[in-house]
PDB file of N, CA and C in Angstrom:
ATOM      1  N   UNK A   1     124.799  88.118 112.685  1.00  0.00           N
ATOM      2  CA  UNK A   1     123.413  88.083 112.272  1.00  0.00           C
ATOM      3  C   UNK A   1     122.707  89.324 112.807  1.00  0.00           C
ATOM      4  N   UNK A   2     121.951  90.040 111.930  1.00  0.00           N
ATOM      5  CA  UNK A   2     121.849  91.275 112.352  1.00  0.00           C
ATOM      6  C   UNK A   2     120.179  91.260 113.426  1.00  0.00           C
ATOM      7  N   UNK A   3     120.081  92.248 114.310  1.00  0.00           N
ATOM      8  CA  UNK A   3     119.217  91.882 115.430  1.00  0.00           C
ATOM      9  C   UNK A   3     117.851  91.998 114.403  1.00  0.00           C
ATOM     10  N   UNK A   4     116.615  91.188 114.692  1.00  0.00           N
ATOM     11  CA  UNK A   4     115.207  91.446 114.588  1.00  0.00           C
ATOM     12  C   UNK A   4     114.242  92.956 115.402  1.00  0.00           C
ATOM     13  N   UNK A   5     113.865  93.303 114.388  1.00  0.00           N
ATOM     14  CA  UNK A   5     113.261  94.456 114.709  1.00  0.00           C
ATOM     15  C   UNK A   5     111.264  94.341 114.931  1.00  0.00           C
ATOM     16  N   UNK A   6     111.033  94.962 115.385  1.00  0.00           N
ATOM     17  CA  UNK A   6     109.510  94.625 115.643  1.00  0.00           C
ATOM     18  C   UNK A   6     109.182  96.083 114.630  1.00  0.00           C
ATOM     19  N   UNK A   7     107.778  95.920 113.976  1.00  0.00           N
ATOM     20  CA  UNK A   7     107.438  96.754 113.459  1.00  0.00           C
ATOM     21  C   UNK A   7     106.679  98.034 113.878  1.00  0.00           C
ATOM     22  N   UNK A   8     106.718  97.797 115.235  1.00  0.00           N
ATOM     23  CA  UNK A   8     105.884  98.800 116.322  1.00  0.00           C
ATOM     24  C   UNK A   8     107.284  99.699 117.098  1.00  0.00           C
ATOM     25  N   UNK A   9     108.457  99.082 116.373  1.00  0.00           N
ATOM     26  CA  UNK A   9     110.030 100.110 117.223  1.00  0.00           C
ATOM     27  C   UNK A   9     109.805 101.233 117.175  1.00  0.00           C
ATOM     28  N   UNK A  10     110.425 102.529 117.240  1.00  0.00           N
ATOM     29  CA  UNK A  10     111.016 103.682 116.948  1.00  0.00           C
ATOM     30  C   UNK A  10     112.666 103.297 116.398  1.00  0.00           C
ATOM     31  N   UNK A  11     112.340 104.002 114.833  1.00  0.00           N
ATOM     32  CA  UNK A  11     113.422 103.774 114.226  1.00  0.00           C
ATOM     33  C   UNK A  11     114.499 105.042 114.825  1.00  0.00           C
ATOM     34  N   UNK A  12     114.473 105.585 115.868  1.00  0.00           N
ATOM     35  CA  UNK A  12     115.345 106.301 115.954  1.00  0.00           C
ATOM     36  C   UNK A  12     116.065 105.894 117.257  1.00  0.00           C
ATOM     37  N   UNK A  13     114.991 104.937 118.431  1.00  0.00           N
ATOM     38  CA  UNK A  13     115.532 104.994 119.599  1.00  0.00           C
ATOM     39  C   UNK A  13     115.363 103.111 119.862  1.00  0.00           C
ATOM     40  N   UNK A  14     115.149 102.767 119.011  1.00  0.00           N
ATOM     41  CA  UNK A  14     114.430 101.180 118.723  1.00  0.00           C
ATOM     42  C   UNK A  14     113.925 100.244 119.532  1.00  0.00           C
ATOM     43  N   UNK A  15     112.960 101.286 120.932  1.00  0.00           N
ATOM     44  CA  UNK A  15     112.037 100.927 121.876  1.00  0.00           C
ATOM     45  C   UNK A  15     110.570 100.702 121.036  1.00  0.00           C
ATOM     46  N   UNK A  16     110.045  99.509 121.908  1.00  0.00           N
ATOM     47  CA  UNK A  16     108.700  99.158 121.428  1.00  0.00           C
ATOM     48  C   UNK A  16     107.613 100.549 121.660  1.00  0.00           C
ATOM     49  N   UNK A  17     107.427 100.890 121.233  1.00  0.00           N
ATOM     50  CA  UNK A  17     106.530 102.757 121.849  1.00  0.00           C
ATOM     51  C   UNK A  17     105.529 102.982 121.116  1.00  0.00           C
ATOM     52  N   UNK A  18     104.956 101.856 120.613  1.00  0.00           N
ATOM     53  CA  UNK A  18     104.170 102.290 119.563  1.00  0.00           C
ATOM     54  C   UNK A  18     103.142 100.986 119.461  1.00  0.00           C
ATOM     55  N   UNK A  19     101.826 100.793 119.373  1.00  0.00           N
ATOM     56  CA  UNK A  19     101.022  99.545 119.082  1.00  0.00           C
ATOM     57  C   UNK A  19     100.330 100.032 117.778  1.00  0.00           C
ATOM     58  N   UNK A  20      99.349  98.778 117.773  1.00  0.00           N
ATOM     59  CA  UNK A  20      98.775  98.966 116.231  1.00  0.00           C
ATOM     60  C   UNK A  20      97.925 100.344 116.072  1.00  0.00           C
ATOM     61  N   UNK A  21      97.533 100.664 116.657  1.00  0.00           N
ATOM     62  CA  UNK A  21      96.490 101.793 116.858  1.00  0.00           C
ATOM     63  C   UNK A  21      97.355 102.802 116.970  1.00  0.00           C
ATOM     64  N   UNK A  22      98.337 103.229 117.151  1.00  0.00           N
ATOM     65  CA  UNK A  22      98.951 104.288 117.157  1.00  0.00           C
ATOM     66  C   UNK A  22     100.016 104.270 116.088  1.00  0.00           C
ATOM     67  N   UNK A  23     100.251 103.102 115.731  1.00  0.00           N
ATOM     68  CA  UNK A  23     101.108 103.066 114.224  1.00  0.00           C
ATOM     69  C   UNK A  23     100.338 103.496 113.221  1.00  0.00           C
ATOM     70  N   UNK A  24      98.469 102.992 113.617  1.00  0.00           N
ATOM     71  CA  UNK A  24      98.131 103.527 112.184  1.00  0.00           C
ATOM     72  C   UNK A  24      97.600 104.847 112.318  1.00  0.00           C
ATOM     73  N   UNK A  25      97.456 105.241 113.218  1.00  0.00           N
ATOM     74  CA  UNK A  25      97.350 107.047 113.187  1.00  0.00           C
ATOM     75  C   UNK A  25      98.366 108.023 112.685  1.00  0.00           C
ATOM     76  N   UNK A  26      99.842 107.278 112.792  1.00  0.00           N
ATOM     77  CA  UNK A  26     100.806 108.049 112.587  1.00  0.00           C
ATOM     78  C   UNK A  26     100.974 108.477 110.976  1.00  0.00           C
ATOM     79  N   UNK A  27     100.271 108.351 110.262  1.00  0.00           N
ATOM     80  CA  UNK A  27      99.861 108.636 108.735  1.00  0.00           C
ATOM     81  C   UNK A  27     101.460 108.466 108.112  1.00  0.00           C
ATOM     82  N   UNK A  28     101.282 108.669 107.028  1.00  0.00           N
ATOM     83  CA  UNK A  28     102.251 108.777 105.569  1.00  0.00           C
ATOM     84  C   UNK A  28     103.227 109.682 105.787  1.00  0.00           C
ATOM     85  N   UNK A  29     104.382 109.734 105.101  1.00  0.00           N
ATOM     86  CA  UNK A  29     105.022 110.374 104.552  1.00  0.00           C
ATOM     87  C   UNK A  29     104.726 112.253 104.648  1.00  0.00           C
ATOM     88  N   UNK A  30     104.232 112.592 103.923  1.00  0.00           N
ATOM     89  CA  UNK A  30     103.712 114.036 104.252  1.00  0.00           C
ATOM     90  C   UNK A  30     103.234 114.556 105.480  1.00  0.00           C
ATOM     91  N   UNK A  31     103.022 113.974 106.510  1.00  0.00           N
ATOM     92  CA  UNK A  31     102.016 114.199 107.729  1.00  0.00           C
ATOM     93  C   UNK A  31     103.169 114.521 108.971  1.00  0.00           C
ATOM     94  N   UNK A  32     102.587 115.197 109.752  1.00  0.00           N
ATOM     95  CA  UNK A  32     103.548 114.959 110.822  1.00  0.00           C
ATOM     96  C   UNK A  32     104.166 113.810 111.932  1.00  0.00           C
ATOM     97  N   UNK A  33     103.315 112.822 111.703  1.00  0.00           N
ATOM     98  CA  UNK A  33     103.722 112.157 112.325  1.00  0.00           C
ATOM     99  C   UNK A  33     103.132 111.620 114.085  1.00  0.00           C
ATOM    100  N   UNK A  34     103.765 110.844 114.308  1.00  0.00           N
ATOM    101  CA  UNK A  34     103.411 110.255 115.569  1.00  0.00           C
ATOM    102  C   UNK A  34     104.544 110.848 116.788  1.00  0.00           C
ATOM    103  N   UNK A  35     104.912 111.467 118.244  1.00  0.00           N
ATOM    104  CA  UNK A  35     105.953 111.510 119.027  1.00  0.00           C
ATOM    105  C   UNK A  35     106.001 110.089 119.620  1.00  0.00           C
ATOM    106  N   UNK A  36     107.260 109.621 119.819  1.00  0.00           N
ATOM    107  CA  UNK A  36     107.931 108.522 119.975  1.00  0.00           C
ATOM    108  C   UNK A  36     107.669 108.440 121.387  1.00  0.00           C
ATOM    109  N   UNK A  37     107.226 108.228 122.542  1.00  0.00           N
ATOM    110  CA  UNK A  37     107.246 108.176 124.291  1.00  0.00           C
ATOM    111  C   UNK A  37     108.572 108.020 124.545  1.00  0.00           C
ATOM    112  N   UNK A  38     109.106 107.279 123.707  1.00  0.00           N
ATOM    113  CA  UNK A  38     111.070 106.886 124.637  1.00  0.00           C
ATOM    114  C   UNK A  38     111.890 108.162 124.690  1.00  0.00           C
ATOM    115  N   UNK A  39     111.836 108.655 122.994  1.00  0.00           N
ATOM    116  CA  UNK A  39     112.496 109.391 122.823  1.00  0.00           C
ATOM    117  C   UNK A  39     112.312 111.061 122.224  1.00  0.00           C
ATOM    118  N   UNK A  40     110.685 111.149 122.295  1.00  0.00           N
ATOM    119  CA  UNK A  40     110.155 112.600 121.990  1.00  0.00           C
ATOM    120  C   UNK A  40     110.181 113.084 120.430  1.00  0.00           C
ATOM    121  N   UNK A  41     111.185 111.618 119.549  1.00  0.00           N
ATOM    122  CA  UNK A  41     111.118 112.125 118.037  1.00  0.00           C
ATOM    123  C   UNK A  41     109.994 111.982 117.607  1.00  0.00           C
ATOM    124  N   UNK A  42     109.272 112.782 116.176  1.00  0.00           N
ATOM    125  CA  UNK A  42     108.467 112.170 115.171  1.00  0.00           C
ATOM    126  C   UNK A  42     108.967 111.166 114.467  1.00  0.00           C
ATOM    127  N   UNK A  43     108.070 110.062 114.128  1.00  0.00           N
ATOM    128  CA  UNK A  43     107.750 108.958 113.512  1.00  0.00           C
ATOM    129  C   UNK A  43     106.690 109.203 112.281  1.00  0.00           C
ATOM    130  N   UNK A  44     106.948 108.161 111.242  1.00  0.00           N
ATOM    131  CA  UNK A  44     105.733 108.331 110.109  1.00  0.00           C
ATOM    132  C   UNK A  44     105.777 106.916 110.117  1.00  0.00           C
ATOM    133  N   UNK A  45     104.497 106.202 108.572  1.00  0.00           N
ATOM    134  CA  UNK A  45     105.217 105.151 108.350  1.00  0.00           C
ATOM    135  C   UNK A  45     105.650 105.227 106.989  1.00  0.00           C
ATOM    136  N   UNK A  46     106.294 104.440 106.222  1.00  0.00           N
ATOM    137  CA  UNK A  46     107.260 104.423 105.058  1.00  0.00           C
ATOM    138  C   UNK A  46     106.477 104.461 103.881  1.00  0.00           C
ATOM    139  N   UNK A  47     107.225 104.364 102.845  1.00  0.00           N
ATOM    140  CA  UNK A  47     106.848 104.622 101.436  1.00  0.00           C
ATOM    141  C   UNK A  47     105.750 103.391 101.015  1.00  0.00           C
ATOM    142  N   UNK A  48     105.973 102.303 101.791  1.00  0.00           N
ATOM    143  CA  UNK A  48     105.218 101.335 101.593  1.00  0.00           C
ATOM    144  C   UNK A  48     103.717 101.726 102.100  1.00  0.00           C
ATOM    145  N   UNK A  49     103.564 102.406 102.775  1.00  0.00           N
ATOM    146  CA  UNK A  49     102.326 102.851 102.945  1.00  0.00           C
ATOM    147  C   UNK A  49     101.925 103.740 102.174  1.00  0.00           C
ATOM    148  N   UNK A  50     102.345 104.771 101.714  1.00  0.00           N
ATOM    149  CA  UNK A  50     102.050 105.422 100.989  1.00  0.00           C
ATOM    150  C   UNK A  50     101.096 105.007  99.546  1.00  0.00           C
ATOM    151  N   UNK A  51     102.213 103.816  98.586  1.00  0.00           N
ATOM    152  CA  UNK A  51     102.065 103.059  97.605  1.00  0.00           C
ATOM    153  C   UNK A  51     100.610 102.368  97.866  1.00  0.00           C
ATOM    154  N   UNK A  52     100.463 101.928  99.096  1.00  0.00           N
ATOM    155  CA  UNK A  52      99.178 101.427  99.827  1.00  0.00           C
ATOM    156  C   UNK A  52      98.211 102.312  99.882  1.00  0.00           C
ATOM    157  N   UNK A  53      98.258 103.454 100.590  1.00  0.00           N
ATOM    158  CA  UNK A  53      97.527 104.172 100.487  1.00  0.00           C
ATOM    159  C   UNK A  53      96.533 104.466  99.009  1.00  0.00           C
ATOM    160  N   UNK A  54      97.955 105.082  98.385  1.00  0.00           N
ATOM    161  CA  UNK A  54      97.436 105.111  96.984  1.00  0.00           C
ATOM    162  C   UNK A  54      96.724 104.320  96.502  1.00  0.00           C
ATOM    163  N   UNK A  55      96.629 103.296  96.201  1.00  0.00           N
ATOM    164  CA  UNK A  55      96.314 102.300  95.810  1.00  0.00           C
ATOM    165  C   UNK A  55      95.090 101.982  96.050  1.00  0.00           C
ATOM    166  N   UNK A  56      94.802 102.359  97.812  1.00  0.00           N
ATOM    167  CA  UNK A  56      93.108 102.306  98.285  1.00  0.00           C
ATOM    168  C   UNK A  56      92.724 103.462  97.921  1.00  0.00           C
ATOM    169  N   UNK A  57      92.884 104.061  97.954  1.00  0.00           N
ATOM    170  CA  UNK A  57      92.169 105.674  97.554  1.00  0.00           C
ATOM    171  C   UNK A  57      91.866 105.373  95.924  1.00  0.00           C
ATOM    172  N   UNK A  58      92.735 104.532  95.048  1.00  0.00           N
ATOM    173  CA  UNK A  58      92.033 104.297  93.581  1.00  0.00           C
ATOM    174  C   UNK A  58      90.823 103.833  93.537  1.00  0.00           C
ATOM    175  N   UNK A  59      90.702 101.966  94.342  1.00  0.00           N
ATOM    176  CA  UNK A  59      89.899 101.150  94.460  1.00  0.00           C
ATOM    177  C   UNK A  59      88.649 102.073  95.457  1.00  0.00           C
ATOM    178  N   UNK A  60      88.987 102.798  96.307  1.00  0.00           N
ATOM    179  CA  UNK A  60      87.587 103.598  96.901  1.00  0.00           C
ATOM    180  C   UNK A  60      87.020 104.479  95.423  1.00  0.00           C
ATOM    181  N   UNK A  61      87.822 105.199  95.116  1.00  0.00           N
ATOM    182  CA  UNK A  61      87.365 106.022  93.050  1.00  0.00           C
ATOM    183  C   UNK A  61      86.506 105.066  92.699  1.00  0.00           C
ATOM    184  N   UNK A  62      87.207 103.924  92.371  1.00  0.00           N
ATOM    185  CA  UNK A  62      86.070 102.580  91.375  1.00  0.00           C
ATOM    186  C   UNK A  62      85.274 102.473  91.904  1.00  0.00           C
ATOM    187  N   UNK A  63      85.179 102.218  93.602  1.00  0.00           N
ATOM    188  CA  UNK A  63      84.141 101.560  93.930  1.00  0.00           C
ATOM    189  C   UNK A  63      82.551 102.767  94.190  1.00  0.00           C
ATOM    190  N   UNK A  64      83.355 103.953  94.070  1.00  0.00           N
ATOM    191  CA  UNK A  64      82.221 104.612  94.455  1.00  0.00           C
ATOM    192  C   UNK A  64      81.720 105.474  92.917  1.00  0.00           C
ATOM    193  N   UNK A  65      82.482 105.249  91.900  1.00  0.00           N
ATOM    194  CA  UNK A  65      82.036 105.777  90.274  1.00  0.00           C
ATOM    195  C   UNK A  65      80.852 104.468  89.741  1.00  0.00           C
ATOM    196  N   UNK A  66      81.229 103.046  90.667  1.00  0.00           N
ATOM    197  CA  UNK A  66      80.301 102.612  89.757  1.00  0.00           C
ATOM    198  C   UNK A  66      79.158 102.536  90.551  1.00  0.00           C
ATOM    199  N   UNK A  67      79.030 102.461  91.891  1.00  0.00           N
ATOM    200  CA  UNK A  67      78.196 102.876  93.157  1.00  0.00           C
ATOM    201  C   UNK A  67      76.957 103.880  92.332  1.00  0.00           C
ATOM    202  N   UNK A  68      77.629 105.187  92.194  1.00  0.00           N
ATOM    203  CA  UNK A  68      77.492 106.498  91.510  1.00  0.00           C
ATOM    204  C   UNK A  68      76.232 106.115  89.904  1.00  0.00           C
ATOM    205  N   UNK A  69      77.039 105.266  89.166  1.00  0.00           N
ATOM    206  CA  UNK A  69      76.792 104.828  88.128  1.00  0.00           C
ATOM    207  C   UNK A  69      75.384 104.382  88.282  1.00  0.00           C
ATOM    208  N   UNK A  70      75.442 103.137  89.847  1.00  0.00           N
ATOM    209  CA  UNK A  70      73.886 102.221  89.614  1.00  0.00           C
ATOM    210  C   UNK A  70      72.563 102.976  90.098  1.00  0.00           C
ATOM    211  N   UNK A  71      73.457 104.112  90.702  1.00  0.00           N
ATOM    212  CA  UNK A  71      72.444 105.021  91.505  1.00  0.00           C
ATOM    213  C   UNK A  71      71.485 105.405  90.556  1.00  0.00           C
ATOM    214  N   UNK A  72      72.312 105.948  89.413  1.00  0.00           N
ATOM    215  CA  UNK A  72      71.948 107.286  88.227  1.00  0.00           C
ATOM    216  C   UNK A  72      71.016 106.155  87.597  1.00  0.00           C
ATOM    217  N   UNK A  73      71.638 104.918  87.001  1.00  0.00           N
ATOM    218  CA  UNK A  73      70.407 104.206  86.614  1.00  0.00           C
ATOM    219  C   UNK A  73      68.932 104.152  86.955  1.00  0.00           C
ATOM    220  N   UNK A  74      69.383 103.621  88.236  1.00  0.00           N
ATOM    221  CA  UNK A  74      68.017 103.672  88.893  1.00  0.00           C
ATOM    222  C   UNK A  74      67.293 104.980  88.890  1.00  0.00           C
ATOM    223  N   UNK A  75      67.662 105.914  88.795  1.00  0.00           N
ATOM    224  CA  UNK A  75      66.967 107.364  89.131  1.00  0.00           C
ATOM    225  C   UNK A  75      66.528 107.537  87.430  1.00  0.00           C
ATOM    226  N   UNK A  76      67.287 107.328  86.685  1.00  0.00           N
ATOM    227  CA  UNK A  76      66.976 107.325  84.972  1.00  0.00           C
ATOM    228  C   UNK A  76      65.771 106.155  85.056  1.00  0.00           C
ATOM    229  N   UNK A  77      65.785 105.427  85.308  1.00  0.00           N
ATOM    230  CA  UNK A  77      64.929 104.386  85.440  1.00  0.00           C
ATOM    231  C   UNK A  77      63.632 104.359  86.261  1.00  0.00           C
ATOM    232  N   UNK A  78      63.411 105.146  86.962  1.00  0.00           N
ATOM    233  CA  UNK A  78      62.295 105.671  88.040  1.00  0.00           C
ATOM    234  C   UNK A  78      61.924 106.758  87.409  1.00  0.00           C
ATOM    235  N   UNK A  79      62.452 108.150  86.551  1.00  0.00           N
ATOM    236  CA  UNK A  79      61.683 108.987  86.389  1.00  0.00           C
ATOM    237  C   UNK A  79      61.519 108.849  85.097  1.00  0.00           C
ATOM    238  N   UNK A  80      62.270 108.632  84.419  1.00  0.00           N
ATOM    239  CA  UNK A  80      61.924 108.546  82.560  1.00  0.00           C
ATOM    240  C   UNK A  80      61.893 107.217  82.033  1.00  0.00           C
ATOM    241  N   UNK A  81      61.927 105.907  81.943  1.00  0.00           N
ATOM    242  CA  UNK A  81      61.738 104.914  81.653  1.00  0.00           C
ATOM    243  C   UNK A  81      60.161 104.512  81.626  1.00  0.00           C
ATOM    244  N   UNK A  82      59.426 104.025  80.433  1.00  0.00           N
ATOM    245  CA  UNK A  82      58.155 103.623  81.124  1.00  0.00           C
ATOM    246  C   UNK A  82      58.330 102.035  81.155  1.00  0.00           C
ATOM    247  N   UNK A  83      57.223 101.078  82.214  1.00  0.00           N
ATOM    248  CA  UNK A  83      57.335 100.165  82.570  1.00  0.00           C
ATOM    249  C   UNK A  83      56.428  99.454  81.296  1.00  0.00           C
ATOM    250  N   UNK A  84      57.116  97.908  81.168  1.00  0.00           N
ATOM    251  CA  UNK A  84      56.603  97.314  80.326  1.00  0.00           C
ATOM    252  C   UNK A  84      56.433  95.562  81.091  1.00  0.00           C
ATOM    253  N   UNK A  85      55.619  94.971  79.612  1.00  0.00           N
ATOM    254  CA  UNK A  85      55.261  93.794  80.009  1.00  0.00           C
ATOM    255  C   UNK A  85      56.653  92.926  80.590  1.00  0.00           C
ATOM    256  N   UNK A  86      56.454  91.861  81.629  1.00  0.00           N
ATOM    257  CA  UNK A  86      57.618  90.977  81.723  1.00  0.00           C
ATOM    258  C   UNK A  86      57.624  89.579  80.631  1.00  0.00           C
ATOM    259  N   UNK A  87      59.235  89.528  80.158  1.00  0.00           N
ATOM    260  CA  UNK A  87      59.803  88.840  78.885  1.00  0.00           C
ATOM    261  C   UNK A  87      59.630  87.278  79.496  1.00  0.00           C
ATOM    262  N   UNK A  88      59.965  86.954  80.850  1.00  0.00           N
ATOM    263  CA  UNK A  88      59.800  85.470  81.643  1.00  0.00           C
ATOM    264  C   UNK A  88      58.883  85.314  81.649  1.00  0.00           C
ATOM    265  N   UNK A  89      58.951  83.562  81.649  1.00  0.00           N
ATOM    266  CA  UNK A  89      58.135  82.751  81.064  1.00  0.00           C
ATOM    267  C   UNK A  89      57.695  82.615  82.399  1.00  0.00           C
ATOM    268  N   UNK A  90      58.729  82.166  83.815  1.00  0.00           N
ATOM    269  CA  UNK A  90      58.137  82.034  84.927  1.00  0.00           C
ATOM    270  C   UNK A  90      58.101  83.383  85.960  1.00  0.00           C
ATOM    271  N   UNK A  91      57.967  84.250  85.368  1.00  0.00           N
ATOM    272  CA  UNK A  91      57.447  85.258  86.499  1.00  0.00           C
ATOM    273  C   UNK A  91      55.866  85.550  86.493  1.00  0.00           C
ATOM    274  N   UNK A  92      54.978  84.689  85.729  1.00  0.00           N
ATOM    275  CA  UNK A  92      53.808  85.198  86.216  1.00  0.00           C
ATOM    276  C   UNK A  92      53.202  84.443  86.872  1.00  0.00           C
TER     277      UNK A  92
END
């Protein structure tokens, strides 16, 4: 049965050397990486982060195009729109 690994190891020297805060500094794939304390190698984390990454960096796009979007309304709506009577029955 093959041994359990913790996700904070060093895959090169497979000492615990690493906590959450320093796993997530150690960035992606492209980056240099984190040094290992046991064993002085660089560390990254895997493709699965990456895919992750990606993925938030889309949903931050959406969230800030339509952000973007309600802004422009409102600013279209404050300088060129003129104001009119209200259509509710109970707002007066």
């Amino acid at each position: 049965m093959a041994e359990k690994h913790s996700i904070y190891d060093c895959p090169y020297c497979g000492k615990k050397s690493f906590n959450p805060l320093t796993k997530a500094l150690a960035g992606n794939m492209n980056t240099k990486g984190r040094v290992c304390k046991a064993c002085g190698r660089r560390v990254v984390n895997g493709k699965t982060s990456a895919i992750v990454r990606t993925d938030a960096k889309a949903y931050l796009i959406m969230a800030g195009t339509i952000i973007v979007a309600w802004l422009l309304s409102m600013l279209f709506d404050a300088f060129f729109c003129p104001l009119t009577k209200v259509v509710r029955n109970d707002a007066e």
